[in-house]
C-alpha atoms as a PDB file:
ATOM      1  CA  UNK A   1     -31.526 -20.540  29.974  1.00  0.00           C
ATOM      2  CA  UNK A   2     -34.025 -22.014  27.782  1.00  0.00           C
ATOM      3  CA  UNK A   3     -32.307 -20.725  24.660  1.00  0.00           C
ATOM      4  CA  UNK A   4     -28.623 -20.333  23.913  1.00  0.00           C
ATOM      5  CA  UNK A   5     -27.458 -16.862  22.948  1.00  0.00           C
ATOM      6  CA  UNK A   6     -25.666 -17.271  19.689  1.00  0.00           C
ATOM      7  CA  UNK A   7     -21.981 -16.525  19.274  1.00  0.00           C
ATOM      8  CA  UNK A   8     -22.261 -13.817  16.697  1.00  0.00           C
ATOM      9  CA  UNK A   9     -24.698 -11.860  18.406  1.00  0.00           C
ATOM     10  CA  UNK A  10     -22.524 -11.920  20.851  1.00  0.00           C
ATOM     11  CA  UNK A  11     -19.970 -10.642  19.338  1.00  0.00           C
ATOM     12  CA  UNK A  12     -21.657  -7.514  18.037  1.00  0.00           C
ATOM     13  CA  UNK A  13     -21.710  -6.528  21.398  1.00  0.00           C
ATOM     14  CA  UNK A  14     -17.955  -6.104  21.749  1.00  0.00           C
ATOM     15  CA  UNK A  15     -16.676  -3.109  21.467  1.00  0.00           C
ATOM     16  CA  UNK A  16     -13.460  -1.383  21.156  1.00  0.00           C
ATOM     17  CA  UNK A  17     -12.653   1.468  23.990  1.00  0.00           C
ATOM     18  CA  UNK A  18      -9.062   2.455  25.497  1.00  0.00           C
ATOM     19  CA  UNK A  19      -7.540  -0.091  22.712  1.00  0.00           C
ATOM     20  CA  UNK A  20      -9.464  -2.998  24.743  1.00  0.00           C
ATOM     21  CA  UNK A  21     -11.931  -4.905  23.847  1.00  0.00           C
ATOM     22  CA  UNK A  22     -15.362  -4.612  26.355  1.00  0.00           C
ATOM     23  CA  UNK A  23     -18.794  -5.139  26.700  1.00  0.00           C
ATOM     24  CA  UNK A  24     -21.070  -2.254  27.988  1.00  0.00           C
ATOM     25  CA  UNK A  25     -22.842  -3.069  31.526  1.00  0.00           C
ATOM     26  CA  UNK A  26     -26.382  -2.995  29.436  1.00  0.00           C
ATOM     27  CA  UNK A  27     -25.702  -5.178  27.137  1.00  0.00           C
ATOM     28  CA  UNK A  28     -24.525  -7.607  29.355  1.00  0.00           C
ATOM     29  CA  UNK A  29     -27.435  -7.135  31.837  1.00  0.00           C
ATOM     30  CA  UNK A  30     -29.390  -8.093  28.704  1.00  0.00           C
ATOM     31  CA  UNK A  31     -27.622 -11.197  27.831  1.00  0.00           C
ATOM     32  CA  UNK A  32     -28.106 -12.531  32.022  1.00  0.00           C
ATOM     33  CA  UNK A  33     -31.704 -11.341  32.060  1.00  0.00           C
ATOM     34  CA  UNK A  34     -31.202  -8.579  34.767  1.00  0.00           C
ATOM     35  CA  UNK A  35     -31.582  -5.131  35.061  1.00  0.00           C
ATOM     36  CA  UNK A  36     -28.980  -2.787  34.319  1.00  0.00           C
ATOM     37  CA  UNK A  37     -29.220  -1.073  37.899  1.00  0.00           C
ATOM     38  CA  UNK A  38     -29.346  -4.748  39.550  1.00  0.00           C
ATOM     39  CA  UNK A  39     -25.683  -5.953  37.316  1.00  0.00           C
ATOM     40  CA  UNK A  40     -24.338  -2.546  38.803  1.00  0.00           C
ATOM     41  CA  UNK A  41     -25.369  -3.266  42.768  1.00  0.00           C
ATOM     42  CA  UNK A  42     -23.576  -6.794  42.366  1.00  0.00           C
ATOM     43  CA  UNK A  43     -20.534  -5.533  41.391  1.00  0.00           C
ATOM     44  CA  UNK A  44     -20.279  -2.170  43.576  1.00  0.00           C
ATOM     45  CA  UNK A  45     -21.051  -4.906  46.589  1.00  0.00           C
ATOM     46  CA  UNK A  46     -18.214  -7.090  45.016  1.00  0.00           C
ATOM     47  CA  UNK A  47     -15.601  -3.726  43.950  1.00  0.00           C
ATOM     48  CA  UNK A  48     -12.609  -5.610  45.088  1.00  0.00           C
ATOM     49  CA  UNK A  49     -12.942  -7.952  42.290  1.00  0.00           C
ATOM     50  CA  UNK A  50     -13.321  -5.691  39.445  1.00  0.00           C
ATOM     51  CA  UNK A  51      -9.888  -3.252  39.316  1.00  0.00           C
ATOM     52  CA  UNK A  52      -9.550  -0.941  36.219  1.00  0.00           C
ATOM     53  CA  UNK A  53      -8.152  -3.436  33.936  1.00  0.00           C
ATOM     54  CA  UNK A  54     -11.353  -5.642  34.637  1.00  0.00           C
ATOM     55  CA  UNK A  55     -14.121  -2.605  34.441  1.00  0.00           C
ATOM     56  CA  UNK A  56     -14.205   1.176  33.634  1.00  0.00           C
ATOM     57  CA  UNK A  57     -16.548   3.767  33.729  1.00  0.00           C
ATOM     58  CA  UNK A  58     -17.002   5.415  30.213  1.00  0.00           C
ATOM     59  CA  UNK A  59     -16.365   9.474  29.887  1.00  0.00           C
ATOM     60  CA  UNK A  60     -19.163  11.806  28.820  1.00  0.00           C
ATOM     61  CA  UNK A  61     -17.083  12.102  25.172  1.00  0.00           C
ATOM     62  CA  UNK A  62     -17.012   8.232  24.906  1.00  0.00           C
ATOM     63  CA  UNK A  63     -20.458   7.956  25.055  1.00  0.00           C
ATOM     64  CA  UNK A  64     -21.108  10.607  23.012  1.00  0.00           C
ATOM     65  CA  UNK A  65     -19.144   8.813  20.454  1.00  0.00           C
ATOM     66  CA  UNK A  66     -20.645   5.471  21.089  1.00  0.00           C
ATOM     67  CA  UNK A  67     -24.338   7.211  20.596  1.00  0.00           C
ATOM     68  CA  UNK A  68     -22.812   8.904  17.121  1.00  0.00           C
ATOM     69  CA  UNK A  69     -21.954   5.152  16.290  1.00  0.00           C
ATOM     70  CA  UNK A  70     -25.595   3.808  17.406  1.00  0.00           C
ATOM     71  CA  UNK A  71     -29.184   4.318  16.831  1.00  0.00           C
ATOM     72  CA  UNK A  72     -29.957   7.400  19.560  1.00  0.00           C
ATOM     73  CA  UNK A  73     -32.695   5.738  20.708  1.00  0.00           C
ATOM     74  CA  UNK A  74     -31.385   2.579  21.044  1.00  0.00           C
ATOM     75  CA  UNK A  75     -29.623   4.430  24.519  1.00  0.00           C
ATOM     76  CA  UNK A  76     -33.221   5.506  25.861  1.00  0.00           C
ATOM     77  CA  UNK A  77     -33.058   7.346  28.638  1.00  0.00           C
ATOM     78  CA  UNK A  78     -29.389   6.678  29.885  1.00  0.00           C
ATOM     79  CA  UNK A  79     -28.389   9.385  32.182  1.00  0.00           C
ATOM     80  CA  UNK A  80     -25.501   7.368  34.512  1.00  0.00           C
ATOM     81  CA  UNK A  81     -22.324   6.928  32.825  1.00  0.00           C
ATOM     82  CA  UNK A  82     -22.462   3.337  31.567  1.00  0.00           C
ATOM     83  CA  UNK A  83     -19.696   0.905  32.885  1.00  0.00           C
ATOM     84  CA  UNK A  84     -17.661  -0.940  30.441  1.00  0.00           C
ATOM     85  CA  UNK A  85     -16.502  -4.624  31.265  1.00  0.00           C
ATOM     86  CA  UNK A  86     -13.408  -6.037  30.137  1.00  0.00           C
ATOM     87  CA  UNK A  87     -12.999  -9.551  28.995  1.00  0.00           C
ATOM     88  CA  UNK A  88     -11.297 -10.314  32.544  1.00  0.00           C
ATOM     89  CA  UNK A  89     -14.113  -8.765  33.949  1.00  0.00           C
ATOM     90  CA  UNK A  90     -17.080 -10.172  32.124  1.00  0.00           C
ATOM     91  CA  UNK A  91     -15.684 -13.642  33.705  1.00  0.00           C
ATOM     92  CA  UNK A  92     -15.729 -12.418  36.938  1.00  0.00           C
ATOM     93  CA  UNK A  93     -19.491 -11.353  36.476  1.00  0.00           C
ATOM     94  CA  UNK A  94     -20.741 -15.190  36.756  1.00  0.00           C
ATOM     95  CA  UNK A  95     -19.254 -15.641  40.260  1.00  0.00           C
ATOM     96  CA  UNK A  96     -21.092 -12.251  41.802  1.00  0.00           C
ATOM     97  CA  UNK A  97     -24.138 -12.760  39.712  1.00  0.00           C
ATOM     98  CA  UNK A  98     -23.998 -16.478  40.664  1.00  0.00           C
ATOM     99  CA  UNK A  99     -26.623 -17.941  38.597  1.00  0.00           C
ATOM    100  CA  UNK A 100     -27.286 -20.855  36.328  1.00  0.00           C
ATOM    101  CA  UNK A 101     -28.114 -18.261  33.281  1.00  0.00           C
ATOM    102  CA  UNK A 102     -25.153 -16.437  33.731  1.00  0.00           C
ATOM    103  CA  UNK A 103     -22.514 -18.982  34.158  1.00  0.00           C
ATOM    104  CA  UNK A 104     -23.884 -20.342  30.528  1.00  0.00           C
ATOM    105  CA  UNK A 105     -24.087 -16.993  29.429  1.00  0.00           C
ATOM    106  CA  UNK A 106     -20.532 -16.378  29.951  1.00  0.00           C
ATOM    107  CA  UNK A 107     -19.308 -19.531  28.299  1.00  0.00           C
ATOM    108  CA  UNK A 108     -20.735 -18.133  25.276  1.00  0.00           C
ATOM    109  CA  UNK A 109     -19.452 -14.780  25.911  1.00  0.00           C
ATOM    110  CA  UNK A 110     -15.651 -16.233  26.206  1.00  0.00           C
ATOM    111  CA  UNK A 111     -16.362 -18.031  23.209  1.00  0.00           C
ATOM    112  CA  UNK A 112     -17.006 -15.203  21.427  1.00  0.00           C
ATOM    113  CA  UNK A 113     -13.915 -13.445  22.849  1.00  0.00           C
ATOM    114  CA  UNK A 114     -11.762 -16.172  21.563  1.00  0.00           C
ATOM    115  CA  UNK A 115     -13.273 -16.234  18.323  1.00  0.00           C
ATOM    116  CA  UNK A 116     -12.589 -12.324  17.873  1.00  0.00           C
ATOM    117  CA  UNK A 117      -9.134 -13.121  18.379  1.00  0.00           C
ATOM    118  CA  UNK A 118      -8.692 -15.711  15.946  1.00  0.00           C
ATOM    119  CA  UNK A 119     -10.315 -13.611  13.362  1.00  0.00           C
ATOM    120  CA  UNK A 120      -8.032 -10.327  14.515  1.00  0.00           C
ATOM    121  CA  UNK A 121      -4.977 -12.796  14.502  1.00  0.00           C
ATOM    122  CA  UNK A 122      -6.016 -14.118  10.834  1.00  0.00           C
ATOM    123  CA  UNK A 123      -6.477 -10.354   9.593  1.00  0.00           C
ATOM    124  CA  UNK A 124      -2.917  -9.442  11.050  1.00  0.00           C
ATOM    125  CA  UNK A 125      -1.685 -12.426   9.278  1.00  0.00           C
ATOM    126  CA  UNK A 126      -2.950 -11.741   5.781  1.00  0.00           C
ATOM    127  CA  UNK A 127      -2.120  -7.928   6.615  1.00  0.00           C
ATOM    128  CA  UNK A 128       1.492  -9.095   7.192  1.00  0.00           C
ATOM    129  CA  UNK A 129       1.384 -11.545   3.916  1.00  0.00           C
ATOM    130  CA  UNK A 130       0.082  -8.606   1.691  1.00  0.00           C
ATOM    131  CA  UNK A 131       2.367  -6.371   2.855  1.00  0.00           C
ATOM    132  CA  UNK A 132       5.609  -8.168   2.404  1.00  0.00           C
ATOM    133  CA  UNK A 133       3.842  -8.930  -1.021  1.00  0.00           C
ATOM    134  CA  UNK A 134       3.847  -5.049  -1.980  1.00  0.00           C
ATOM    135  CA  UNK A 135       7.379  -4.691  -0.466  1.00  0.00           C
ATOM    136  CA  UNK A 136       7.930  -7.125  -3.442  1.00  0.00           C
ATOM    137  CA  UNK A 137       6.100  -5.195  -5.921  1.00  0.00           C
ATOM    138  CA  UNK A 138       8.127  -2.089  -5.269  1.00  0.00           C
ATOM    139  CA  UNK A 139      11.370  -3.148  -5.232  1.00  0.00           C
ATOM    140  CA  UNK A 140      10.466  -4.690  -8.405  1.00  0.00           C
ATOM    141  CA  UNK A 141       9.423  -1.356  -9.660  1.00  0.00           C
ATOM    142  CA  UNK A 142      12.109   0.577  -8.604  1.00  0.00           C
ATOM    143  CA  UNK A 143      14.321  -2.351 -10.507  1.00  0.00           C
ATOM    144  CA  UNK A 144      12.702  -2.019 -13.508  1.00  0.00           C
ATOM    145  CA  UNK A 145      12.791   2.090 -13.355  1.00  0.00           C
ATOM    146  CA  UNK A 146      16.434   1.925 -12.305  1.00  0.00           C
ATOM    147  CA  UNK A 147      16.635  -0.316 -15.541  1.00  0.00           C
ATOM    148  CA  UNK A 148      14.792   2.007 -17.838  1.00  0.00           C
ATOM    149  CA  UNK A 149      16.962   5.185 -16.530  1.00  0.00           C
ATOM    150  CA  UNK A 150      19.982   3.505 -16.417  1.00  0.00           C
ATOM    151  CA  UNK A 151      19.606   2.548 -20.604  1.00  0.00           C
ATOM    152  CA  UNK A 152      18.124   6.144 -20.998  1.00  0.00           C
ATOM    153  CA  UNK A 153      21.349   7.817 -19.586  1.00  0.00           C
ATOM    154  CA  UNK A 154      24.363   5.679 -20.873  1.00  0.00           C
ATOM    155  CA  UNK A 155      22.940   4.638 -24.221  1.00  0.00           C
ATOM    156  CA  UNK A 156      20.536   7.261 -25.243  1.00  0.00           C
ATOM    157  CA  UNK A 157      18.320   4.166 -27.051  1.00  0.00           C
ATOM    158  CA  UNK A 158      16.907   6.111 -30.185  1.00  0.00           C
ATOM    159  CA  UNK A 159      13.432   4.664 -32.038  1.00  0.00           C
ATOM    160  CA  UNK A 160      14.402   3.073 -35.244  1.00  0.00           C
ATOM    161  CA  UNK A 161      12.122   0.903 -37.126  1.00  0.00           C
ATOM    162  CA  UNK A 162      13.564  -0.762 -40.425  1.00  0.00           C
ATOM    163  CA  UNK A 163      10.696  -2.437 -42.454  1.00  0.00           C
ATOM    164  CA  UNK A 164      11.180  -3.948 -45.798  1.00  0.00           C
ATOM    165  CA  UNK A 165       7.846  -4.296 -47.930  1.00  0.00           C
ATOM    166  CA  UNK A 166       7.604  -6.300 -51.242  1.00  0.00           C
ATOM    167  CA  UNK A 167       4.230  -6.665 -53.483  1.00  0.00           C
ATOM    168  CA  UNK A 168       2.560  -3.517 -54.911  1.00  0.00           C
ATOM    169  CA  UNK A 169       0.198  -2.620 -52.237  1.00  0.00           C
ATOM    170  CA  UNK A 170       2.550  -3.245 -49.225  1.00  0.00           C
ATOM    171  CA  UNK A 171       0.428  -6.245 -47.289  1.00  0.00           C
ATOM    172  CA  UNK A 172       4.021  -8.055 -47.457  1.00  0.00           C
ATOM    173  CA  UNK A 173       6.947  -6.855 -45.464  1.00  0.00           C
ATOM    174  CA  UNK A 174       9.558  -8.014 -43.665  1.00  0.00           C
ATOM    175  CA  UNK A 175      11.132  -6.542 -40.720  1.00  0.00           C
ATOM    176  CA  UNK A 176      14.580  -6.606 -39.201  1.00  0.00           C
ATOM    177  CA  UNK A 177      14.870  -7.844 -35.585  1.00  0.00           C
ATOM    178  CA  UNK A 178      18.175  -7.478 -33.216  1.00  0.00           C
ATOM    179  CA  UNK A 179      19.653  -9.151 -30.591  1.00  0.00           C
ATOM    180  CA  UNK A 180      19.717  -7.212 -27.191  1.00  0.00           C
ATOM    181  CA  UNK A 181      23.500  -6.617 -27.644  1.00  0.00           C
ATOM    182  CA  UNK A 182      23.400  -5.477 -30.987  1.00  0.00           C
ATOM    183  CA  UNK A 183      20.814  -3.029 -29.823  1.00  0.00           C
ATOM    184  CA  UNK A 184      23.354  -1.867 -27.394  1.00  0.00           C
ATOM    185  CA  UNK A 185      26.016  -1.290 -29.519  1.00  0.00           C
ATOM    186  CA  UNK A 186      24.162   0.138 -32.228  1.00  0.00           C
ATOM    187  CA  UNK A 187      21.585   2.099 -29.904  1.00  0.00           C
ATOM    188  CA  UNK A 188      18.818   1.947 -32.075  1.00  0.00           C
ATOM    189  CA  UNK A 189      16.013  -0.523 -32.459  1.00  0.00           C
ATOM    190  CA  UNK A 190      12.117  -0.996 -32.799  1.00  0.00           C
ATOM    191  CA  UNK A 191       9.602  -2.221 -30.360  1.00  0.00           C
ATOM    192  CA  UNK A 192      10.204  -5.762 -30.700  1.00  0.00           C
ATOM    193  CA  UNK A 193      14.103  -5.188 -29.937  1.00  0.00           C
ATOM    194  CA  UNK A 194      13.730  -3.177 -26.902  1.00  0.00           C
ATOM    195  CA  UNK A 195      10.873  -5.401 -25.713  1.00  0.00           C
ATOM    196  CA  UNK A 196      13.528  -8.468 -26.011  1.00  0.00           C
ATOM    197  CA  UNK A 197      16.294  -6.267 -24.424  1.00  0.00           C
ATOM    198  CA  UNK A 198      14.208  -5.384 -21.584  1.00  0.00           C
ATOM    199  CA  UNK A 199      12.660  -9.330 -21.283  1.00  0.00           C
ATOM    200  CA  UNK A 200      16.442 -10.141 -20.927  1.00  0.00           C
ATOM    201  CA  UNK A 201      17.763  -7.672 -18.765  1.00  0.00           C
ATOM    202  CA  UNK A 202      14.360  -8.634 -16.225  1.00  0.00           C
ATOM    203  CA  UNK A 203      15.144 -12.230 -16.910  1.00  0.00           C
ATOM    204  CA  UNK A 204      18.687 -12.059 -15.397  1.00  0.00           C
ATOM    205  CA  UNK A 205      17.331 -10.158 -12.322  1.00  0.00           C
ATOM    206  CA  UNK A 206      15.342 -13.524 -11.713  1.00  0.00           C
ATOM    207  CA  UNK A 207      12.038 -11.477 -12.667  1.00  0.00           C
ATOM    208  CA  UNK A 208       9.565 -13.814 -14.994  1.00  0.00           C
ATOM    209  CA  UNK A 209       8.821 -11.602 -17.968  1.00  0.00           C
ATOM    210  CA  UNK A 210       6.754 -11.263 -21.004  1.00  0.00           C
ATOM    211  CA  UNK A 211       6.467  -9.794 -24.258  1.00  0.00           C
ATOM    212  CA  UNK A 212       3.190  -9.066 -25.778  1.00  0.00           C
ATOM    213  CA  UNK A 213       2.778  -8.566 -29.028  1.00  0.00           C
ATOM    214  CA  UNK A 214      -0.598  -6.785 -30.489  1.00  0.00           C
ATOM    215  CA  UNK A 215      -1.201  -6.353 -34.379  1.00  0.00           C
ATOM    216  CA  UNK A 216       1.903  -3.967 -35.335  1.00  0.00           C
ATOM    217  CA  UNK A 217       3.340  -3.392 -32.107  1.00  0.00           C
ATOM    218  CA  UNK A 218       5.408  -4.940 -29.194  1.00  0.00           C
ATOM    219  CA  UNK A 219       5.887  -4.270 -25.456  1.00  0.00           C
ATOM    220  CA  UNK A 220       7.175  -5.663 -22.262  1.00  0.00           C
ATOM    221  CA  UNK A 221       5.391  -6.726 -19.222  1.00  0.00           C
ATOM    222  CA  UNK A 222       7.189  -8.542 -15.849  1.00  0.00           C
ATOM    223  CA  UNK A 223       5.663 -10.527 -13.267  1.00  0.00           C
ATOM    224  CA  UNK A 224       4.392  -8.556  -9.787  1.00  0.00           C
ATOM    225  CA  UNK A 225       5.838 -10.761  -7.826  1.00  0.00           C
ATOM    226  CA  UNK A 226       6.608 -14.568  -7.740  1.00  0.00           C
ATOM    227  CA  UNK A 227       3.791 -17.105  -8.869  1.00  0.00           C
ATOM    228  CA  UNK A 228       1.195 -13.907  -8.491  1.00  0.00           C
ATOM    229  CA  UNK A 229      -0.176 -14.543 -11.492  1.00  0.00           C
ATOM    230  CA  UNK A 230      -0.459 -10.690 -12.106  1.00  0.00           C
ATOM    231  CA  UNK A 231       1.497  -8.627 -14.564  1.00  0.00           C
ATOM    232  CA  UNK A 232       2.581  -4.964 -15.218  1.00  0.00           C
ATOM    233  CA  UNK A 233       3.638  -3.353 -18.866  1.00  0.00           C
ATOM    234  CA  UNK A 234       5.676  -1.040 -19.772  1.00  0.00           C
ATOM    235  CA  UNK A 235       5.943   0.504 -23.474  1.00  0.00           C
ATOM    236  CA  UNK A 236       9.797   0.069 -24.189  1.00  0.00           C
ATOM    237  CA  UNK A 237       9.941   2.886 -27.012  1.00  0.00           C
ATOM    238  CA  UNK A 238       8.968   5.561 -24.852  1.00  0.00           C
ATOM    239  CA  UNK A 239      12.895   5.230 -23.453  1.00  0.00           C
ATOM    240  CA  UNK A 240      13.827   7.796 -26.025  1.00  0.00           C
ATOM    241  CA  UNK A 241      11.766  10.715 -24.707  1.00  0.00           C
ATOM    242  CA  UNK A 242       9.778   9.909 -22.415  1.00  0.00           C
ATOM    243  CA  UNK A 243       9.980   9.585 -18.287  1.00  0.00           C
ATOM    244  CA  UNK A 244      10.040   5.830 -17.126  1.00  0.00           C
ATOM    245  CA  UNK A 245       6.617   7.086 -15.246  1.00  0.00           C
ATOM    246  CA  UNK A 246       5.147   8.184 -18.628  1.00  0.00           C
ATOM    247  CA  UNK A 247       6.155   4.954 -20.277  1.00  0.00           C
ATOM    248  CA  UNK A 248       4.690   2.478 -17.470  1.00  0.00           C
ATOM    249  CA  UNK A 249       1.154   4.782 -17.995  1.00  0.00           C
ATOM    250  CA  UNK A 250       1.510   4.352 -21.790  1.00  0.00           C
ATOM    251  CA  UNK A 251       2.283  -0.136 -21.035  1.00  0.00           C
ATOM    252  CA  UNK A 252      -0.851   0.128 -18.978  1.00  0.00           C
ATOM    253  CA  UNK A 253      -3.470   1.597 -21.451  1.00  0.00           C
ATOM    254  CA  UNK A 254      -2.128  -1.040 -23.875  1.00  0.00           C
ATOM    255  CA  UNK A 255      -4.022  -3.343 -21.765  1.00  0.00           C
ATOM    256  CA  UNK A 256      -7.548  -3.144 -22.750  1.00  0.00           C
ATOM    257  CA  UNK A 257      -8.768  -5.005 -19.259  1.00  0.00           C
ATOM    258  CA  UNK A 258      -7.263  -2.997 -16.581  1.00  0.00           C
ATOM    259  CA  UNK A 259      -3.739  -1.995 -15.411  1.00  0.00           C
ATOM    260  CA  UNK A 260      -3.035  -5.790 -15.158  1.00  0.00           C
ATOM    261  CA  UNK A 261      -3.172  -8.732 -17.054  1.00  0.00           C
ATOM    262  CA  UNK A 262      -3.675 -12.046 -15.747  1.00  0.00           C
ATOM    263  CA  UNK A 263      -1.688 -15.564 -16.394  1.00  0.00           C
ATOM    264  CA  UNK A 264      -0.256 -14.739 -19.446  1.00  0.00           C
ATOM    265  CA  UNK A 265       0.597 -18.012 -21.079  1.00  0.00           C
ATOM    266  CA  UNK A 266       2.594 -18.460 -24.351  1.00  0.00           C
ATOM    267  CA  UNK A 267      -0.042 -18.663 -26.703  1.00  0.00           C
ATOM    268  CA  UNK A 268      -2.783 -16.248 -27.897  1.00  0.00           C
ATOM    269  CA  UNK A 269      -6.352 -16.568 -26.531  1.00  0.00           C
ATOM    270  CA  UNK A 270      -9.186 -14.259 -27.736  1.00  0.00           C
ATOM    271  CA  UNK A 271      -9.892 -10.820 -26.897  1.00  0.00           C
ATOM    272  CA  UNK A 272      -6.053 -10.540 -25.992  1.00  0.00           C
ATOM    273  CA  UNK A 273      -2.571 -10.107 -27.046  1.00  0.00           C
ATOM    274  CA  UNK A 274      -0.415 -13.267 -27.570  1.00  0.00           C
ATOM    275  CA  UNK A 275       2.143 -13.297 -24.993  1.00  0.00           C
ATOM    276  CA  UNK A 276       5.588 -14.655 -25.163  1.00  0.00           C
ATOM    277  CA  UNK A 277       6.889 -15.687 -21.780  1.00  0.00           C
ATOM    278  CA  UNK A 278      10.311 -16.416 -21.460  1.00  0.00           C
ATOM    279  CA  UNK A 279       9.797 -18.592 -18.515  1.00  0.00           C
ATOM    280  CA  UNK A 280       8.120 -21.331 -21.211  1.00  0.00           C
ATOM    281  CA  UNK A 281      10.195 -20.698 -23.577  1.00  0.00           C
ATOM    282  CA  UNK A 282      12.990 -21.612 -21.107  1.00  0.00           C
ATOM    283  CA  UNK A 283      10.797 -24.966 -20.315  1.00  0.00           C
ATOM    284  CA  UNK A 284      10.355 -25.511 -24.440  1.00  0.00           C
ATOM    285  CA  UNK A 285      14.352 -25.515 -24.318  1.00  0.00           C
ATOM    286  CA  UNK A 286      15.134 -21.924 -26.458  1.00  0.00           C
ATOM    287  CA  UNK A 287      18.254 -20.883 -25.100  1.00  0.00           C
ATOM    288  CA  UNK A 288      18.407 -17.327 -23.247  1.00  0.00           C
ATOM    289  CA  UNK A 289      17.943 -14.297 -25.320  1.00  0.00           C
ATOM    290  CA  UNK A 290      21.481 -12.466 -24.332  1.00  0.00           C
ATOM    291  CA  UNK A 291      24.616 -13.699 -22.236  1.00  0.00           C
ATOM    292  CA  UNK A 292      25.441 -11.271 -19.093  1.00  0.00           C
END
């Protein structure tokens, strides 16, 4: 072979049928310089050493569906049923064909079997990763909504926002913050009280939450999932009314670039709200925001 076939072209060639992976007889009497009909003699004169698991002939639907996948006139004029060669067979090709071409020809086709199932096995792995990822995302959700419920059932949280302006055209004002357990027993509070009660109560679950503040306002927002870098918001004074569903949408559209926001850090940066994680301001030694 004065020219070796590369490994990805290769692997174009292999094809998924029965939930195995194969190589149709024409491609592979295209890869060992032969004809088609000439593969096809070798291995009827050799049947014994091709069972089912090694080669199978294709059904008039699974061609059909191979030519819907592929150029129609890329199949010519194909009237046999093709044969279909498994990876167990394709190595068992070299020994009937018995020539120098396609003994290197099947190195590289085993290559590229191998290297299909390192990719496959990498794919399943990052599958797996990403899945037990969301697993973590929705048990965080259905935390937080249990949370949100459970405060809108037992302590009917009403909206309450007590601002105290001084000066004649009201550009100074103070306003009057709570701690999370005075919001409790009172049951009232602003944004900024039910942001902190919700930081708190996500902080004792071990979830790493934020609140972001934007001119006049404050929300809450809680880490995805561990070191993800990715946050969710939810808009805290929605709990008197609202569903927990309605809230989270609200939390979302607060955000002007996209449902989330990424690394958060305790300081402002432009274009975006500041954001007060309590994870630093564990590290900058402020003691925890309520005892439970």
């Amino acid at each position: 072979m004065a020219k070796v076939v590369p490994i990805e072209i290769i692997a174009t060639k292999i094809l998924e049928i029965r939930g195995k992976r194969v190589m149709l007889d024409r491609d592979l009497a295209q890869l060992y310089g032969v004809a088609t009909r000439r593969l096809n003699e070798q291995v009827r004169r050799n049947r014994e050493r091709f069972p089912e698991d090694f080669m199978f002939q294709l059904s008039k639907e699974e061609v059909a569906n191979l030519k819907s996948q592929f150029a129609t006139s890329s199949w010519g004029g194909t009237r046999k049923l093709p044969y279909v060669f498994t990876e167990q067979g394709v190595a068992m090709l070299s020994s009937v064909l018995n020539s120098e071409r396609a003994i290197k020809v099947n190195i590289q086709i085993m290559r590229a079997f191998v290297k299909l199932k390192e990719l496959l096995l990498t794919h399943k792995d990052l599958a797996v990763k990403l899945e037990a990822l969301e697993r973590k995302y929705v048990n965080h959700d259905k935390k937080i909504k249990a949370i949100f419920d459970a405060l809108q059932l037992k302590y009917q949280l009403k909206y309450s926002n007590e601002v105290i302006y001084y000066g004649t055209d009201k550009a100074y004002f103070f306003q009057s913050i709570k701690l999370p357990n005075d919001t409790l027993r009172t049951r009232l509070g602003n944004c900024i009280d039910f942001s902190a009660l919700f930081a708190s109560i996500l902080e004792a679950l071990g979830i790493n939450s934020v609140i972001a503040l934007i001119p006049g306002h404050a929300f809450v927002g809680w880490e995805t999932w561990k070191e993800s870098a990715k946050f969710q918001f939810l808009e805290t004074t929605a709990i008197e009314k609202m569903s927990f569903e309605d809230a989270f949408s609200i939390g979302q559209k607060h955000m002007s670039k996209g449902t989330y926001a990424k690394n958060p850090t305790l300081y402002d940066f432009p274009g975006s709200p500041i954001f007060v994680q309590i994870k630093k301001m564990r590290e900058k030694g402020i003691m925890p925001i309520i005892d439970f």
